[in-house]
C-alpha atoms as a PDB file:
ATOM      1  CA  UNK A   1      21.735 -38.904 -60.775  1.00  0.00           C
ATOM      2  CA  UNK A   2      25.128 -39.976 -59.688  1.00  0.00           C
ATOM      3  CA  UNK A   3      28.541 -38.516 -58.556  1.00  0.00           C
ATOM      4  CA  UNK A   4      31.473 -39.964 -59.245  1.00  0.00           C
ATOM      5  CA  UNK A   5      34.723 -39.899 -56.692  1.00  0.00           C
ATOM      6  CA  UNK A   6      38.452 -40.198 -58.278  1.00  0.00           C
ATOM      7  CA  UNK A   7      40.605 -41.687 -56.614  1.00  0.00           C
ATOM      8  CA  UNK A   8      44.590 -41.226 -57.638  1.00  0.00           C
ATOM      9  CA  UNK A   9      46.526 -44.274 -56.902  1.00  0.00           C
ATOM     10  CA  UNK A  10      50.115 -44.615 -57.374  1.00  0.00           C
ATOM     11  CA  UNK A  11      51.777 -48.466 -56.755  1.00  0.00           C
ATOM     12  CA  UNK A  12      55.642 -47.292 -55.227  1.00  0.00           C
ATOM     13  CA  UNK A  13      56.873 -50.462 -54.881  1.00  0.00           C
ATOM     14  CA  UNK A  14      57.854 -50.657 -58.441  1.00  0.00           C
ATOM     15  CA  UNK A  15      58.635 -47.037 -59.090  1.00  0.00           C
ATOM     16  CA  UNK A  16      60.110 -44.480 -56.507  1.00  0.00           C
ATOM     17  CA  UNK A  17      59.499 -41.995 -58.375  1.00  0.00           C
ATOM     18  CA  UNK A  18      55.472 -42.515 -58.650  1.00  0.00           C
ATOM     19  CA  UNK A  19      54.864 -42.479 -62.120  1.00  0.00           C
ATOM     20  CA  UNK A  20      52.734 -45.556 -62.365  1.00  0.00           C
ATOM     21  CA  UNK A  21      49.481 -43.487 -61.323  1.00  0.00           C
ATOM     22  CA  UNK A  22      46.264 -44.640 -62.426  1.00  0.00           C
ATOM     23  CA  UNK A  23      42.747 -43.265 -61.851  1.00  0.00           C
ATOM     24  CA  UNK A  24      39.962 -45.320 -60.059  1.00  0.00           C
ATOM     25  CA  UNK A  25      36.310 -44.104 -60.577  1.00  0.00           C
ATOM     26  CA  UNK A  26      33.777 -45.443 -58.058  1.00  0.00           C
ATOM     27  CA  UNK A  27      29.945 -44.458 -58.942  1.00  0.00           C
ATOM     28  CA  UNK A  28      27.850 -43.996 -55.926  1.00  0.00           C
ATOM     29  CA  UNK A  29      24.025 -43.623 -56.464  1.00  0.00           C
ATOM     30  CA  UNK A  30      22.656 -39.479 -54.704  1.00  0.00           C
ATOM     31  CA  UNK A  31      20.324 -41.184 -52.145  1.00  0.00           C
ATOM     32  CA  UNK A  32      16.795 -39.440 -52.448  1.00  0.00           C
ATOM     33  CA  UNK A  33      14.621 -38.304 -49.561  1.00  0.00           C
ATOM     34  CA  UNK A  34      11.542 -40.250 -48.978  1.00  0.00           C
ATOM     35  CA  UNK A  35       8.730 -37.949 -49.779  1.00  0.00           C
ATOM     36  CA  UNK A  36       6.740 -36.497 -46.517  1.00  0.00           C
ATOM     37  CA  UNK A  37       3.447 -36.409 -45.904  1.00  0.00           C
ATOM     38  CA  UNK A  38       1.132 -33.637 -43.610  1.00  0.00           C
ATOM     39  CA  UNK A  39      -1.471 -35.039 -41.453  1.00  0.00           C
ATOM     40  CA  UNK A  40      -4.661 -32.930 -41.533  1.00  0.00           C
ATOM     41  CA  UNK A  41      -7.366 -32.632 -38.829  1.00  0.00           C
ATOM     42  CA  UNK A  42     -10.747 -31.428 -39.997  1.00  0.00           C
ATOM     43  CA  UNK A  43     -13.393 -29.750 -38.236  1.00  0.00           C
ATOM     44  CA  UNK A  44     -16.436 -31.265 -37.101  1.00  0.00           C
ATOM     45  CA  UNK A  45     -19.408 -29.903 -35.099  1.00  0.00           C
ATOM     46  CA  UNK A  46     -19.531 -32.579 -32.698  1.00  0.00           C
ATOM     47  CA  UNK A  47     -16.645 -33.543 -31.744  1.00  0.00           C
ATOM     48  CA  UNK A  48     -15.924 -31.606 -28.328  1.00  0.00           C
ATOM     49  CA  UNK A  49     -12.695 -29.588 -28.229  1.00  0.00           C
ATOM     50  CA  UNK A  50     -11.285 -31.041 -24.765  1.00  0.00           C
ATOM     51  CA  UNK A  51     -11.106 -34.528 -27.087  1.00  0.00           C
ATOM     52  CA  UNK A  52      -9.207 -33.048 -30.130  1.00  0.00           C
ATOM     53  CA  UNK A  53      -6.638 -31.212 -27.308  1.00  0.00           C
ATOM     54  CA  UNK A  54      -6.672 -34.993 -25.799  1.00  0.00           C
ATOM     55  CA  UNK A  55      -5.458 -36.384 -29.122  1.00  0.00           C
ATOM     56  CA  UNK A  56      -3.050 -33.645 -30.348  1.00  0.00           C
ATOM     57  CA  UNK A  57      -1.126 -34.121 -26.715  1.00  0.00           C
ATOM     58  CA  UNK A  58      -1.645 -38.080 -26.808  1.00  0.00           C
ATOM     59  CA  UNK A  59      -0.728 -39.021 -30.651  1.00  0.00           C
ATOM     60  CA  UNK A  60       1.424 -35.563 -31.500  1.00  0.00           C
ATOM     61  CA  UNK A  61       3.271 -35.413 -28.628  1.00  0.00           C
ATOM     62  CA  UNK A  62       2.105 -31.710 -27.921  1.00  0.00           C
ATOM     63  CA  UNK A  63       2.246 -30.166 -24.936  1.00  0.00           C
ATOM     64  CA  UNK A  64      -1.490 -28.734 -23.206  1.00  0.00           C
ATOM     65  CA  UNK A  65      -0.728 -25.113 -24.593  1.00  0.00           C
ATOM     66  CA  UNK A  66       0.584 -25.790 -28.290  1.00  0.00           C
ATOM     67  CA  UNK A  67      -2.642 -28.724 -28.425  1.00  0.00           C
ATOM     68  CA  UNK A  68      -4.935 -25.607 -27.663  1.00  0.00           C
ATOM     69  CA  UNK A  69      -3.826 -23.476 -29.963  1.00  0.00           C
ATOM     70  CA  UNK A  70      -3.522 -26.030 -32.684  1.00  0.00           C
ATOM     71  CA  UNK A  71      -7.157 -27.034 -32.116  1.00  0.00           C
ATOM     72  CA  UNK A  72      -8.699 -23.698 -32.144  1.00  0.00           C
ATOM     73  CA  UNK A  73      -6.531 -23.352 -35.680  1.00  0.00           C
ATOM     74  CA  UNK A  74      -8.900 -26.585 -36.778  1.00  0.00           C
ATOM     75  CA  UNK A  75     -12.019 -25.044 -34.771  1.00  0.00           C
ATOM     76  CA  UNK A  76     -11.804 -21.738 -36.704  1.00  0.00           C
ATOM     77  CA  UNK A  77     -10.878 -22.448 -40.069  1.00  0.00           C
ATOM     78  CA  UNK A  78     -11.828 -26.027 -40.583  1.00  0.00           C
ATOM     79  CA  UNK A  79      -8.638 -28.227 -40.979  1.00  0.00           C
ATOM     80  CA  UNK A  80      -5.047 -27.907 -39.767  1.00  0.00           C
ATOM     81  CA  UNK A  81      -1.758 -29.950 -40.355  1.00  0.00           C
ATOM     82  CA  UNK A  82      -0.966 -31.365 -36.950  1.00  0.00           C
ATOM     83  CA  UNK A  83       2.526 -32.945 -38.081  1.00  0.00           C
ATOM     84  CA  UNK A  84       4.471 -33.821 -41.549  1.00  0.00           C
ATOM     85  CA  UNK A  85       6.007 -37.243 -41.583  1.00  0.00           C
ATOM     86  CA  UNK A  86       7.272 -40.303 -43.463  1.00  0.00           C
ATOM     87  CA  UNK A  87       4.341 -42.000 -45.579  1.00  0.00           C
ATOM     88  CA  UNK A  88       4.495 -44.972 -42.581  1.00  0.00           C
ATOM     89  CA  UNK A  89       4.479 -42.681 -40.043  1.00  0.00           C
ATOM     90  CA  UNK A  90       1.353 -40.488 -41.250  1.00  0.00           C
ATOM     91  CA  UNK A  91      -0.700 -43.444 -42.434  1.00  0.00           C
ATOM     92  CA  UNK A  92       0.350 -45.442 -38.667  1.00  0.00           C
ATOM     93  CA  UNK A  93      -1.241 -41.349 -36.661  1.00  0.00           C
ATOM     94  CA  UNK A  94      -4.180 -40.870 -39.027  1.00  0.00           C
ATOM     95  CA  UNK A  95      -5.471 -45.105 -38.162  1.00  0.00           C
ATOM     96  CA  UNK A  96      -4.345 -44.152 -34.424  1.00  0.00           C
ATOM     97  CA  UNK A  97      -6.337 -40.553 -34.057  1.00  0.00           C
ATOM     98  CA  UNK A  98      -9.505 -42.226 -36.486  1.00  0.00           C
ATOM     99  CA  UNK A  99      -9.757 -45.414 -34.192  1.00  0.00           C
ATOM    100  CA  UNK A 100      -9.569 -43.827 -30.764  1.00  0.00           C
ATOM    101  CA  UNK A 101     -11.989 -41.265 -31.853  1.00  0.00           C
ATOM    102  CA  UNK A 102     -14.647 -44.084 -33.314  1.00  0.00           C
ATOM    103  CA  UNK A 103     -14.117 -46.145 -30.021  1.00  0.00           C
ATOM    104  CA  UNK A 104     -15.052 -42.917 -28.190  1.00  0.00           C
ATOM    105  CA  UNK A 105     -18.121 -41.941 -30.661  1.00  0.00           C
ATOM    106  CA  UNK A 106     -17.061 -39.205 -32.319  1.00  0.00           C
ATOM    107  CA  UNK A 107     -16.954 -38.607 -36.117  1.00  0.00           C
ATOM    108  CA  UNK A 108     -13.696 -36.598 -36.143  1.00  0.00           C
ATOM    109  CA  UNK A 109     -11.525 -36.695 -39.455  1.00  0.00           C
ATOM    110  CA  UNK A 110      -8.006 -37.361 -40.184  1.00  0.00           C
ATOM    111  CA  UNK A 111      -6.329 -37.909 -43.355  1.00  0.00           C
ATOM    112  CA  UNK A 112      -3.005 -37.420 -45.007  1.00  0.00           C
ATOM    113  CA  UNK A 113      -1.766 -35.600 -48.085  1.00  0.00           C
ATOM    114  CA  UNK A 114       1.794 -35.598 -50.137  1.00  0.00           C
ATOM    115  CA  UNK A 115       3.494 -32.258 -49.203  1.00  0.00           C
END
């Protein structure tokens, strides 16, 4: 999809009176949105909550409180988005969250989806 801008120009130096006027069209391509993707934690029953708080605070950037209520979201019904972001972005959190949890033994999950 494209728009197109018109532009009136009008060369005066030949003609006072302006009645050269021609009409410029310039085509500029509509710039799409890169799609966004939702980062999903799942539940687990081994992973120990004070860990998946840890995580939400350290790779989310959530404060203590909104970390606590996010995990008890994943505790009591099994998964939870815990941020949308750029493809990049999503791919670069769920390798950061799935490493730091394997270093630390614990088989927490989290994956991405297309929003």
């Amino acid at each position: 999809m494209s728009k197109h801008a018109v532009i009136l120009m009008s060369d005066d130096s030949d003609h006072d009176d302006g009645s050269d006027t021609g009409i410029l069209t310039e085509t500029r391509q509509k710039t799409k949105r890169p799609p966004l993707y939702k980062v999903l934690l799942l539940n687990d029953d081994y992973t120990p909550m004070e860990f998946v708080v840890h995580i939400l605070e350290r790779f989310f950037g959530l404060n203590h409180a909104q970390s606590f209520e996010l995990m008890l979201t994943v505790h009591k019904k099994g998964v939870a988005v815990v941020g949308v972001f750029s493809y990049e972005v999503a791919e670069t959190k769920v390798s950061q969250v799935m490493d730091f949890a394997r270093r630390h033994q614990h088989p927490l999950q989290c994956t991405m989806e297309k929003e």
